[in-house]
Structures are given as C-alpha cells and as structure tokens.
Protein backbone atom coordinates (compact mmCIF):
# COMPACT_ATOMS: atom_id res chain seq x y z
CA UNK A 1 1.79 18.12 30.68
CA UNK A 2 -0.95 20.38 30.13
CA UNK A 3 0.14 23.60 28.11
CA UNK A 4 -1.67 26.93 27.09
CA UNK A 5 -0.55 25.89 24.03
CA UNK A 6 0.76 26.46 20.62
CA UNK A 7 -2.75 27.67 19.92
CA UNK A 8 -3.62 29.05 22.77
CA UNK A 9 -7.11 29.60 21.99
CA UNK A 10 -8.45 26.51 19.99
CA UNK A 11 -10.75 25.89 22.91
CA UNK A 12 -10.99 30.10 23.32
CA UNK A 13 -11.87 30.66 20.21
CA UNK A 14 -15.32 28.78 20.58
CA UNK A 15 -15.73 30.21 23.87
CA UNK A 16 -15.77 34.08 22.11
CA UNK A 17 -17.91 32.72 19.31
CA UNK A 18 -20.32 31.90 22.40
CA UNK A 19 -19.68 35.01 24.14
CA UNK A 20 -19.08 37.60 21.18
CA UNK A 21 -21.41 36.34 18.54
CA UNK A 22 -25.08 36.54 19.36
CA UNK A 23 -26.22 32.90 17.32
CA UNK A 24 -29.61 32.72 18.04
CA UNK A 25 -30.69 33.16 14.68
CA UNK A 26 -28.52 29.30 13.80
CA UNK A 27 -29.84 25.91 14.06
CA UNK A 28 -30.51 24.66 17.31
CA UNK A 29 -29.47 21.23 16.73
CA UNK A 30 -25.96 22.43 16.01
CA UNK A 31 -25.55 25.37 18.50
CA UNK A 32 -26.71 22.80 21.24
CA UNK A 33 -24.09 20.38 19.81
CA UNK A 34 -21.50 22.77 20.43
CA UNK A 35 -22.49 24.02 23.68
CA UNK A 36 -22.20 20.27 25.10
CA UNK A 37 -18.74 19.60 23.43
CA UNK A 38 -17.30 22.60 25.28
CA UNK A 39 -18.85 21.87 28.74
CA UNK A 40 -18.98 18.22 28.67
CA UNK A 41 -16.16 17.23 31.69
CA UNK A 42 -15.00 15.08 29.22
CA UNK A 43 -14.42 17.67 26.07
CA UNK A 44 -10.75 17.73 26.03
CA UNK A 45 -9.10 20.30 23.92
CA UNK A 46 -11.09 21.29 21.67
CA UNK A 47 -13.66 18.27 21.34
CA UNK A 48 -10.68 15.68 20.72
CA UNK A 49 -12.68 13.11 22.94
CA UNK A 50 -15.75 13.79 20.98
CA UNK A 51 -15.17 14.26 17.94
CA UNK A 52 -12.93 13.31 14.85
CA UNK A 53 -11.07 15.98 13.16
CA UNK A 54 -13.76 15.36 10.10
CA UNK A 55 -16.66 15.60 12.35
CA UNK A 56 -15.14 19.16 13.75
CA UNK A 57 -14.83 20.38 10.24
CA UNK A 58 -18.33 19.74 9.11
CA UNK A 59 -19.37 21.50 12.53
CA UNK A 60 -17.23 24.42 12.37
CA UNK A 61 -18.11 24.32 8.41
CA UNK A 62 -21.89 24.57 9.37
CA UNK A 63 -21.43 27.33 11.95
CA UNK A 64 -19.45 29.50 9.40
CA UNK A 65 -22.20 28.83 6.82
CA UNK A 66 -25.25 30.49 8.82
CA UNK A 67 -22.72 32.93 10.29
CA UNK A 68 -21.85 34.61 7.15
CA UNK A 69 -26.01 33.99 6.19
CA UNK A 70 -26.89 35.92 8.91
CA UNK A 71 -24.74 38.49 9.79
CA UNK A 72 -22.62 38.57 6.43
CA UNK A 73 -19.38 38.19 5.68
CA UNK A 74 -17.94 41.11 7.31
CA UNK A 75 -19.48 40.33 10.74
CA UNK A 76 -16.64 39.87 13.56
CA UNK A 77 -19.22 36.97 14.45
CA UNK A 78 -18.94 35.65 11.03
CA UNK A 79 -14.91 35.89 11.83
CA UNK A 80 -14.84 34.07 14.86
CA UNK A 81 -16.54 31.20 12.75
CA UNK A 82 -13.37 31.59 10.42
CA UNK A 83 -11.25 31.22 13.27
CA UNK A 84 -12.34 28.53 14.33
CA UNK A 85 -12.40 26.37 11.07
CA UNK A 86 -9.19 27.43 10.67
CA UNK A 87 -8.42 25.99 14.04
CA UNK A 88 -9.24 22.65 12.93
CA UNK A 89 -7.49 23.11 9.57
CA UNK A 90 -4.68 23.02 11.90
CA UNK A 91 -4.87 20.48 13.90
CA UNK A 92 -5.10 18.80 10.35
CA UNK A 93 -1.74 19.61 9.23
CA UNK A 94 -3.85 21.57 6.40
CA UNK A 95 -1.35 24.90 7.48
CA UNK A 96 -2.05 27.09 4.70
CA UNK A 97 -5.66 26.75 4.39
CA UNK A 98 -5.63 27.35 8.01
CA UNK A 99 -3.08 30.47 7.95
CA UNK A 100 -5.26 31.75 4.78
CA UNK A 101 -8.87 31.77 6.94
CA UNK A 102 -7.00 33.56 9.84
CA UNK A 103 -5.82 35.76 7.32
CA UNK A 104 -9.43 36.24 6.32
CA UNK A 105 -10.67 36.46 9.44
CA UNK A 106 -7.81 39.30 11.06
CA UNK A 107 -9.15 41.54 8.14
CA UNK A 108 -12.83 41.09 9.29
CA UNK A 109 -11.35 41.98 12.76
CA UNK A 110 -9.58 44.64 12.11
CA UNK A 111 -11.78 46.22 10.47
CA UNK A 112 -14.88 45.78 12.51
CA UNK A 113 -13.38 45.60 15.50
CA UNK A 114 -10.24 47.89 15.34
CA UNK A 115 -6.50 46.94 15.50
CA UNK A 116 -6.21 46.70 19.27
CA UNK A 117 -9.09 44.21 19.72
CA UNK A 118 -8.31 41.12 22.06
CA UNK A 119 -9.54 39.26 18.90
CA UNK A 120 -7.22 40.56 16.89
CA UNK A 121 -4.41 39.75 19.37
CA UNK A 122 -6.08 35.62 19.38
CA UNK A 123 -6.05 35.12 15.38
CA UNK A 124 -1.96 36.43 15.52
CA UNK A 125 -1.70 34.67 18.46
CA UNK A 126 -3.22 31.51 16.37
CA UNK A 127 -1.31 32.25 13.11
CA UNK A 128 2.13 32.16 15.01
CA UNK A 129 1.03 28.86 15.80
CA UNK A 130 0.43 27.80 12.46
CA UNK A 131 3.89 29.37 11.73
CA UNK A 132 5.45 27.55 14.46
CA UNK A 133 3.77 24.08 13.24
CA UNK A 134 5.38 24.83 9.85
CA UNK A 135 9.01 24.91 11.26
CA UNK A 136 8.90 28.98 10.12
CA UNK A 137 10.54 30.20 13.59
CA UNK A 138 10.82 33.27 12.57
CA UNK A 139 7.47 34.58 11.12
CA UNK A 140 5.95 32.83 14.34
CA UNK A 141 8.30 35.16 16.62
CA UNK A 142 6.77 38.54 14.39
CA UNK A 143 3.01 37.33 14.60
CA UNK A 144 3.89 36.36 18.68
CA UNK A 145 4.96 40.08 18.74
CA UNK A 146 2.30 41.49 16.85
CA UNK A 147 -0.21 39.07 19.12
CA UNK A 148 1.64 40.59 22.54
CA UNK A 149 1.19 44.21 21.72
CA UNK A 150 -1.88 43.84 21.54
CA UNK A 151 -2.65 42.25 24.11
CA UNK A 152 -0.49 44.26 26.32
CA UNK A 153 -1.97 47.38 24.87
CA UNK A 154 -5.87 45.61 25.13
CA UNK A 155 -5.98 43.54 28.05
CA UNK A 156 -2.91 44.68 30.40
CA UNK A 157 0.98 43.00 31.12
CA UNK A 158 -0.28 40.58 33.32
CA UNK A 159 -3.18 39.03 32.01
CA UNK A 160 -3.59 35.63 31.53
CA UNK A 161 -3.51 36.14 27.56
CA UNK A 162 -0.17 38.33 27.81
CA UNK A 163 1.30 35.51 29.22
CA UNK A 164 -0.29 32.87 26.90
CA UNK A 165 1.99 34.38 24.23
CA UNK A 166 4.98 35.24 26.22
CA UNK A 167 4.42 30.87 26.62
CA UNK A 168 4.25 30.44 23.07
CA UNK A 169 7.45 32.71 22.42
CA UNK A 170 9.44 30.71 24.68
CA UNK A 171 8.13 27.33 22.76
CA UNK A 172 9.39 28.85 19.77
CA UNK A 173 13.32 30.45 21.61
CA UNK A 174 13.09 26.19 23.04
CA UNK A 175 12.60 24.98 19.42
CA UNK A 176 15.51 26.97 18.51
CA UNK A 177 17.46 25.93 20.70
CA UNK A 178 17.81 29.66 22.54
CA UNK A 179 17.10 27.94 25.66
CA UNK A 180 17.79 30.67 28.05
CA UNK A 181 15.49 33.27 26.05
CA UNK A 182 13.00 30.16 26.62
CA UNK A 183 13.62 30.23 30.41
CA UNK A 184 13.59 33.68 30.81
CA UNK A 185 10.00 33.76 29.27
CA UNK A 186 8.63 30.99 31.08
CA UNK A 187 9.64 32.68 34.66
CA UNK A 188 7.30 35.69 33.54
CA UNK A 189 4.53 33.42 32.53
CA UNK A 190 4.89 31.55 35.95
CA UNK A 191 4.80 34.80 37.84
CA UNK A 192 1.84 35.77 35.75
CA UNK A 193 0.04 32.56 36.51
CA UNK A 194 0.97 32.31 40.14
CA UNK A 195 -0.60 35.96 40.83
CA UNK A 196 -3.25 35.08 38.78
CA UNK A 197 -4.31 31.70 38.86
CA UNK A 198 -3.15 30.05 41.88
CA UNK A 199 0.06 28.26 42.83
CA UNK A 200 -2.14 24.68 42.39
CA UNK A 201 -3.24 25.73 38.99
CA UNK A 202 -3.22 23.04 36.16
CA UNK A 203 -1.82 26.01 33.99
CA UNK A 204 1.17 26.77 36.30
CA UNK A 205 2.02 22.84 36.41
CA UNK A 206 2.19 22.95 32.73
CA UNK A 207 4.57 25.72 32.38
CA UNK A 208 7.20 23.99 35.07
CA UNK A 209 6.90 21.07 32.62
CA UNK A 210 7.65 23.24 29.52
CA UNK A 211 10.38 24.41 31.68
CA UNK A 212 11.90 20.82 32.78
CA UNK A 213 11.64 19.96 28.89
CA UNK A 214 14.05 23.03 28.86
CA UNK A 215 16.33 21.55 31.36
CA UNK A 216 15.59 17.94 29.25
CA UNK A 217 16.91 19.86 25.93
CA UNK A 218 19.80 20.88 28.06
CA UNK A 219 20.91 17.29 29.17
CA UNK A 220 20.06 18.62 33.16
CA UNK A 221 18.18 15.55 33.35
CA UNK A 222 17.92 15.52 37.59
CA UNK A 223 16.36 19.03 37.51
CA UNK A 224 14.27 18.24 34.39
CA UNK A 225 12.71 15.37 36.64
CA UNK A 226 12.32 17.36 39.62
CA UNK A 227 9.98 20.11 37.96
CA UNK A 228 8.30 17.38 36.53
CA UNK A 229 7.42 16.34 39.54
CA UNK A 230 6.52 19.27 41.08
CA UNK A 231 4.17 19.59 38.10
CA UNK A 232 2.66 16.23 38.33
CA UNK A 233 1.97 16.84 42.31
CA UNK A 234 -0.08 20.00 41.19
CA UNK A 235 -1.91 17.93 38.45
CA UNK A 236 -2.66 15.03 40.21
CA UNK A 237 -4.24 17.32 43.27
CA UNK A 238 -6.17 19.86 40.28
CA UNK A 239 -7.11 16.80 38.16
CA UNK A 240 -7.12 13.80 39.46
CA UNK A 241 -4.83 10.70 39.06
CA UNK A 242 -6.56 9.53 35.66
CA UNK A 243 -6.30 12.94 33.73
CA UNK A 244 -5.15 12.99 30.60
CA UNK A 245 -2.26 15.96 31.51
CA UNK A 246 -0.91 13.85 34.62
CA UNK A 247 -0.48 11.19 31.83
CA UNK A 248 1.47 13.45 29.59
CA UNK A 249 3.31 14.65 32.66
CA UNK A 250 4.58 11.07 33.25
CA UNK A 251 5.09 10.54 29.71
CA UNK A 252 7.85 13.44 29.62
CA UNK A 253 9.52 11.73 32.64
CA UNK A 254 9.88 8.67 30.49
CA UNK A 255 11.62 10.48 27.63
CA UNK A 256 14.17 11.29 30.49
CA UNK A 257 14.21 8.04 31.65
CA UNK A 258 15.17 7.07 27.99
CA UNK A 259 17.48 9.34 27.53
CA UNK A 260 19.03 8.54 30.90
CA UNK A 261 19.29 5.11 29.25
CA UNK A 262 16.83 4.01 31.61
CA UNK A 263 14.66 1.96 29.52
CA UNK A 264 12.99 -0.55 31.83
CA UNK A 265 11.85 2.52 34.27
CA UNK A 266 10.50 4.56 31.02
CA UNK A 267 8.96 1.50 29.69
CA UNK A 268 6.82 1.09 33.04
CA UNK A 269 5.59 4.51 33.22
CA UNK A 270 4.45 4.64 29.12
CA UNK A 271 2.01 1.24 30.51
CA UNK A 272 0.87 3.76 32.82
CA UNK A 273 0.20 6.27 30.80
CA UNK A 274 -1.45 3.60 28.38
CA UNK A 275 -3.35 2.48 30.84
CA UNK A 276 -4.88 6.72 31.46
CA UNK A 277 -5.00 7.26 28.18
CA UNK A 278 -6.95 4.29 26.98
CA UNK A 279 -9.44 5.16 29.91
CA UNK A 280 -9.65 8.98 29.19
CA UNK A 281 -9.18 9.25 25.92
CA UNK A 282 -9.46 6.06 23.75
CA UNK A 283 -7.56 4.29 21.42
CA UNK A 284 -8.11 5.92 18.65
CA UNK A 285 -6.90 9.14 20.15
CA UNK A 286 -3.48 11.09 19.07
CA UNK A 287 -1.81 11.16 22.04
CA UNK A 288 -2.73 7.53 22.27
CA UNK A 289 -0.71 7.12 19.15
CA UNK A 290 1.91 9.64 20.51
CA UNK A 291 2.57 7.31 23.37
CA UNK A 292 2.75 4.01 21.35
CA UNK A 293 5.28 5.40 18.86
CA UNK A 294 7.39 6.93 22.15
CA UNK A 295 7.36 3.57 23.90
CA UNK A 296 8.62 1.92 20.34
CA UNK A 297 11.95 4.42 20.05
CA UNK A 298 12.43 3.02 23.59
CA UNK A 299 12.70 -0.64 22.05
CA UNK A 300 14.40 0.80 19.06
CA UNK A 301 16.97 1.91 21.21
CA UNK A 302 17.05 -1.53 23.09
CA UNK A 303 17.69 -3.11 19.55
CA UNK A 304 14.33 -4.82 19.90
CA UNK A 305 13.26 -3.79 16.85
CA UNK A 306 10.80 -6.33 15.99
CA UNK A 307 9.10 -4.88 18.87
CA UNK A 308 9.42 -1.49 17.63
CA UNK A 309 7.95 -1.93 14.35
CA UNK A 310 4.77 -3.35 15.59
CA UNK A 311 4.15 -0.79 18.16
CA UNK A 312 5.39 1.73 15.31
CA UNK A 313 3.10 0.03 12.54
CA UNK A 314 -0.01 0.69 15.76
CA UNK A 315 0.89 4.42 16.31
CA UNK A 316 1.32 4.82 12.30
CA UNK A 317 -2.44 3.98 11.71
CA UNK A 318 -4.46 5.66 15.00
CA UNK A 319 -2.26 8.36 13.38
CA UNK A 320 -3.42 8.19 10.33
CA UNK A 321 -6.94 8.08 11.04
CA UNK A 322 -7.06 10.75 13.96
CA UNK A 323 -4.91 13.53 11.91
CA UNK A 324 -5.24 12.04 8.31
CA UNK A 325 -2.95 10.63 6.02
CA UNK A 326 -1.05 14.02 5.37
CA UNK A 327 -0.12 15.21 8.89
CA UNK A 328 3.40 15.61 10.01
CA UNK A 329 3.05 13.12 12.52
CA UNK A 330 2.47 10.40 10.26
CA UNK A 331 5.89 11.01 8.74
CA UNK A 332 7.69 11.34 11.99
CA UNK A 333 6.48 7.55 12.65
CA UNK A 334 7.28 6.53 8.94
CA UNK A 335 11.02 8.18 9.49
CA UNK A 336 11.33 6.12 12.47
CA UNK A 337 9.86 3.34 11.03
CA UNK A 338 12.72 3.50 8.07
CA UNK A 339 15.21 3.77 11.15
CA UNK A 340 14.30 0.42 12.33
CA UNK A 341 14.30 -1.07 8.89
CA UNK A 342 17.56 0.30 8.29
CA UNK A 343 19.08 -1.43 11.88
CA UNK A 344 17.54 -4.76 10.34
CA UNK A 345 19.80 -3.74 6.92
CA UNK A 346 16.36 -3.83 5.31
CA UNK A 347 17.32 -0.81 2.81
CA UNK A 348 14.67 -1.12 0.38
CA UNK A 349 12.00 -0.61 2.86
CA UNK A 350 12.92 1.64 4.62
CA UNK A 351 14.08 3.82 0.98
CA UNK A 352 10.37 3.26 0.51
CA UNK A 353 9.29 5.01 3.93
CA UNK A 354 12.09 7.51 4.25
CA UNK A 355 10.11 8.64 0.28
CA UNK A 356 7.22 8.39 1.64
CA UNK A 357 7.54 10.90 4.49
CA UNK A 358 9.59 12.99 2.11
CA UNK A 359 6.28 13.70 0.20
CA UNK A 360 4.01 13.65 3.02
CA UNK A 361 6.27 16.34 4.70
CA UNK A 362 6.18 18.46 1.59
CA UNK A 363 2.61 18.55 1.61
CA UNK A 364 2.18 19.27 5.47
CA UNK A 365 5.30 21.53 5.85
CA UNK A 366 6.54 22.53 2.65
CA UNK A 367 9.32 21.81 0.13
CA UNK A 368 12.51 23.38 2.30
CA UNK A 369 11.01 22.44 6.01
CA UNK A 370 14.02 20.48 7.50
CA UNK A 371 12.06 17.21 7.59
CA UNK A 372 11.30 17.52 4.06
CA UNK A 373 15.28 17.94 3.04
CA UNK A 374 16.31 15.19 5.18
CA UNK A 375 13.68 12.82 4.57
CA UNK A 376 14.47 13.14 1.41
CA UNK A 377 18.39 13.16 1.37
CA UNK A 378 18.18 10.10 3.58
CA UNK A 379 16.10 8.35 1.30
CA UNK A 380 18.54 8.35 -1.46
CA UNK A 381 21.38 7.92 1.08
CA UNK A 382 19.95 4.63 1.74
CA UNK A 383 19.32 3.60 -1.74
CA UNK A 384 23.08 4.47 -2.80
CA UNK A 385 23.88 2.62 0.33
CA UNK A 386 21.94 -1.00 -0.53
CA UNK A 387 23.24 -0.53 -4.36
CA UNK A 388 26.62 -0.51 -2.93
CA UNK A 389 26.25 -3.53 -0.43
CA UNK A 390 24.64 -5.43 -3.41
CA UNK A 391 27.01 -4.78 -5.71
CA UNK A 392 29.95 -5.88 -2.73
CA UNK A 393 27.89 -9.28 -2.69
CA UNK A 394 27.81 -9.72 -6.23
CA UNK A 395 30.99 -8.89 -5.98
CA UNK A 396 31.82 -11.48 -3.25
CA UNK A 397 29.74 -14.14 -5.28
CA UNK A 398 31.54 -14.03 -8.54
CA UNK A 399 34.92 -14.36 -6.66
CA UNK A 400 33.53 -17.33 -5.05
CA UNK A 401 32.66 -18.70 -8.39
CA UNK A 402 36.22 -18.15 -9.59
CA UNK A 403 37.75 -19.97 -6.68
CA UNK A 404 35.92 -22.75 -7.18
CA UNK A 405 36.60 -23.60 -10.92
CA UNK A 406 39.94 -23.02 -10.33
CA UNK A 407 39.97 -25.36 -6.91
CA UNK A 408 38.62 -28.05 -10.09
C-alpha cells in the first residue's frame, strides 16, 4: 500500500534541500550522490534500496557539515540539512535525537523564514510523526494541527500537503481506535487527491488502502478487501505488477485473509509478495523482514510453531541489521517470538525475550509506551508462571516418591 506517510516528507525533505538550498559551494562527489539516490527509478523511499540506514546518516551527516560551513548555522539551507538527518534518526528508532534536530531546525525556520513558511508546516508535519512513532497520540494530533494551519494558511485547503496531514491525522484517530474521525479524514484527502492528482494516482490507491485497514480494524473484512482491491487495480496499472506498493497492497489482503482464518489463501499471497519484494527490494530490506515475520504469526496461529520461529528468528535479524538493534520492530518480533515459546511451554525463553524487548522498547519508545509496560509485565507473568508449574512437578515427583516406598 503506498502511503504519503507518517513522514510525509522524508523523500520531500531532500527534494527542498535541492530546490531551496543553493549547494554549489559542497562537494561534488556527495551532491551527485544524492542527486542519483533521489532520481534513480529504483530509489524507494528515501534511498531504502540504496542505501543502509548507516550509509544515509554519514550522507545526511556530510551534507549538514558543509551546510552549516557555508551558509552557517542559522541558514534555512543549513535547516533543511537538519531535517533531513533527523529524518533518518527516525527511521532509526533514534526518536528523540530525531524530535531534538527538528526542534533545531523549526527555530532556524522560523526565524529565517517566518512562521507561515511551507517549511515550517514539513518539520511539524515530521515531528508529529516522530510523536506518532513514539505511541504519544496526542502531542502528534497538536504538531498535525500546528503542521495544517500552516499549510492551509501557506499553500491553500486543497493542496496536496493540506491533505498529506489531514492523512497523517486520520493514521493517528485509526491508531486510536476513533475510526470514524479516521474515515472522515481520509474522504477529504481522497477528494483532495482525486481533484488533484488523478483518479489512477498511486497516492489515491494508497489512501483507499489506509481506508480498508479502517474497515480491517473494524472486523468489515468483505469491504476491507474490496478497497483493497480497488487500490491494487490502480497500482498495478500506475506501477506495474512487480512494485514494491502492489506488494504491500497484497500483503494487507493477507492480514485479512488471516484474520478471516484463512490461512492457506494468506499464506499464498505473502510467497507472492516474497517473491516482489526479493526482486525489488532485496533481502535485506525491512519490509522484506516485515513480510517474513507476518507470514510466521500466520503459522503461529496454525500451531506450527516450529515453523514460526524460524521464519521469526529470519525477520528478527534482516531486522536487526536494516533498523539496528534498538528499533521497535525488533521487539515486536522478539514479543512474538516469546509467544511461540510460550505455546511450546518453553517459559524460560521466552521470560528471556519478553525482557529483552522490555528494554529494547524503553530505549526506542520510552519507559511508559504501552509496549514497554506490557513487555515487561508479561515477562514476569511468565516467570511466576514456570516457578509455579515447576514447583507443581516437584510437587508431583515427591508424591510419587512417597507412593512408592510405601507400595514397598
């Protein structure tokens, strides 16, 4: 499914270091690296088939370097080099180093530039999404709203931008469950998009498919798969059967599938989507690892959990390579991992993993994020739970010991 996306702008925000910031004074080596990652056909969001995260931070680390040599630190030029790095911090899970150089970089803007600046309305548009990342719903909805008056006020109610956020506020009403709110905001964005892009836009297929995983949320699983496939139509025609989006487009008609409890139909389309992905992206890629760890729930839920845990253990390290080892994502497969371990009744290892993710979400999210707490209440649930069954055996044992001398 493609998607304008929580960050709405990682790819924007090089484009207005391009347009906005007059580099000619940097290396050449490194401004003509960027300029291929971001019109290569095969550049992806922000150079995910090019480059690892580490590779991106050097770059963008290099770029802010002769930015703020050039044109100083108070340059919106030198701010859009900010943004950017803080774009990748990100995509790391590194959320308050990246909400602290959008921070530095909306004062630059502000300044510079004034308080009604499109910029201004991308870096609030960009914290939210750092916010939202964070499981912090709330300050996400009051930088959205900052981010869309702004915009409104800069750029007009029904440019592509205005809507961009009015997306990202419904991603946030659908993560809190306030699935009508969602709706409501995705039928604005879709008449935005329609009027201005095209009814065979990639964009407006990726809204209907935030909108079926409304309907999804909802348990209105039929008309969750039919906007999915109008979607996929509009993707396949705009992109081409091997795209990366028509693969994430079938992937979100698996989860239905699953959740349908149709497991052998979800299991052939995640072989497809394999299949694109390992083509398109490579397998080393995130939403390589995404796919892996969504086709092992699918066993999970079989009971195959042998099965499970190896295509778990797979996702678990393209995860931990492609994001690093302190990324939320690596704790979601750990937590399902434990899950698994726990069917098997094997407690201590999945105590172990249930910890682990318990410190790995504190680091990426923060002590009271919700997968923090319940990590870490279900890791001593399961501990209390295996002392108990081994005392009961011991238990059971030292009966059996009884009965026999006295059988003597």
């Amino acid at each position: 499914m493609a998607a304008l996306a929580l960050f709405d702008a990682e790819r924007a925000s090089l484009d207005v270091m391009l347009v906005e910031a007059d580099f000619s004074q940097l290396d050449v080596e490194v401004m003509d690296v960027l300029v291929q990652a971001t019109t290569s056909k095969d550049s992806g969001d922000l150079l995910s088939a090019r480059f690892a995260l580490v590779e991106r931070e050097k770059l963008f680390k290099d770029l802010h370097h002769h930015a703020s040599g050039c044109f100083g630190d108070e340059d919106p030029r030198t701010a859009a080099s900010l943004h950017s790095l803080a774009s990748v911090y990100n995509a790391q899970g590194r959320h308050e180093e990246a909400l602290e150089l959008f921070g530095r970089a909306l004062a630059v803007q502000q300044t510079a530039l004034g308080e009604e600046h499109p910029s201004v309305g991308r870096t609030l548009n960009n914290m939210a999404g750092v916010y939202l990342g964070q499981g912090h719903y709330e300050k996400a909805l009051h930088s959205y709203g900052r981010a869309l008056a702004v915009r409104r006020q800069a750029l007009g109610e029904e440019h592509p931008e205005v809507a961009a956020t009015l997306y990202n506020m419904a991603i946030v009403y659908q993560a809190q469950g306030r699935y009508e709110e969602a709706l409501e905001l995705y039928v604005r964005v879709l008449a935005v998009e329609r009027k201005a892009l095209g009814e065979e836009h990639p964009d407006v297929a990726g809204t209907q498919g935030n909108m079926a995983g409304v309907y999804q949320e909802q348990a209105r699983y039929e008309e969750a798969l039919e906007l999915y496939g109008r979607a996929i139509v509009v993707e396949r025609k705009a992109l081409g059967e091997e795209h990366p989006s028509v693969a994430g487009t079938l992937g979100h008609m698996a989860i239905v599938y699953r959740e349908q409890g149709r497991y052998e139909e979800a299991l052939e389309l995640y072989e497809r989507v394999l299949a694109v992905q390992r083509k398109a992206l490579g397998e080393e890629h995130p939403s390589f690892a995404d796919t892996l760890n969504n086709m092992a729930v699918v066993y999970h839920k079989q009971g195959r959990y042998e099965e499970a845990l190896e295509l778990y253990g797979r996702a678990l390290s393209v995860r931990r390579k492609a994001l690093g080892e302190e990324h939320s994502h690596v704790g979601d497969t750990m937590s399902n991992m434990a899950d698994a371990y726990i069917q098997q009744e094997r407690f201590e290892e999945a105590a172990t993993s249930l910890t682990s993710a318990a410190v790995l979400y504190e680091k990426a999210c923060g002590d009271e994020h919700a997968k923090t707490v319940a990590a870490r209440a279900n890791a001593e649930r399961v501990r209390v739970y295996a002392r108990m069954i081994t005392m009961t055996n011991d238990d059971d044992n030292n009966d059996d010991d009884h009965d026999s001398v006295k059988g003597v």
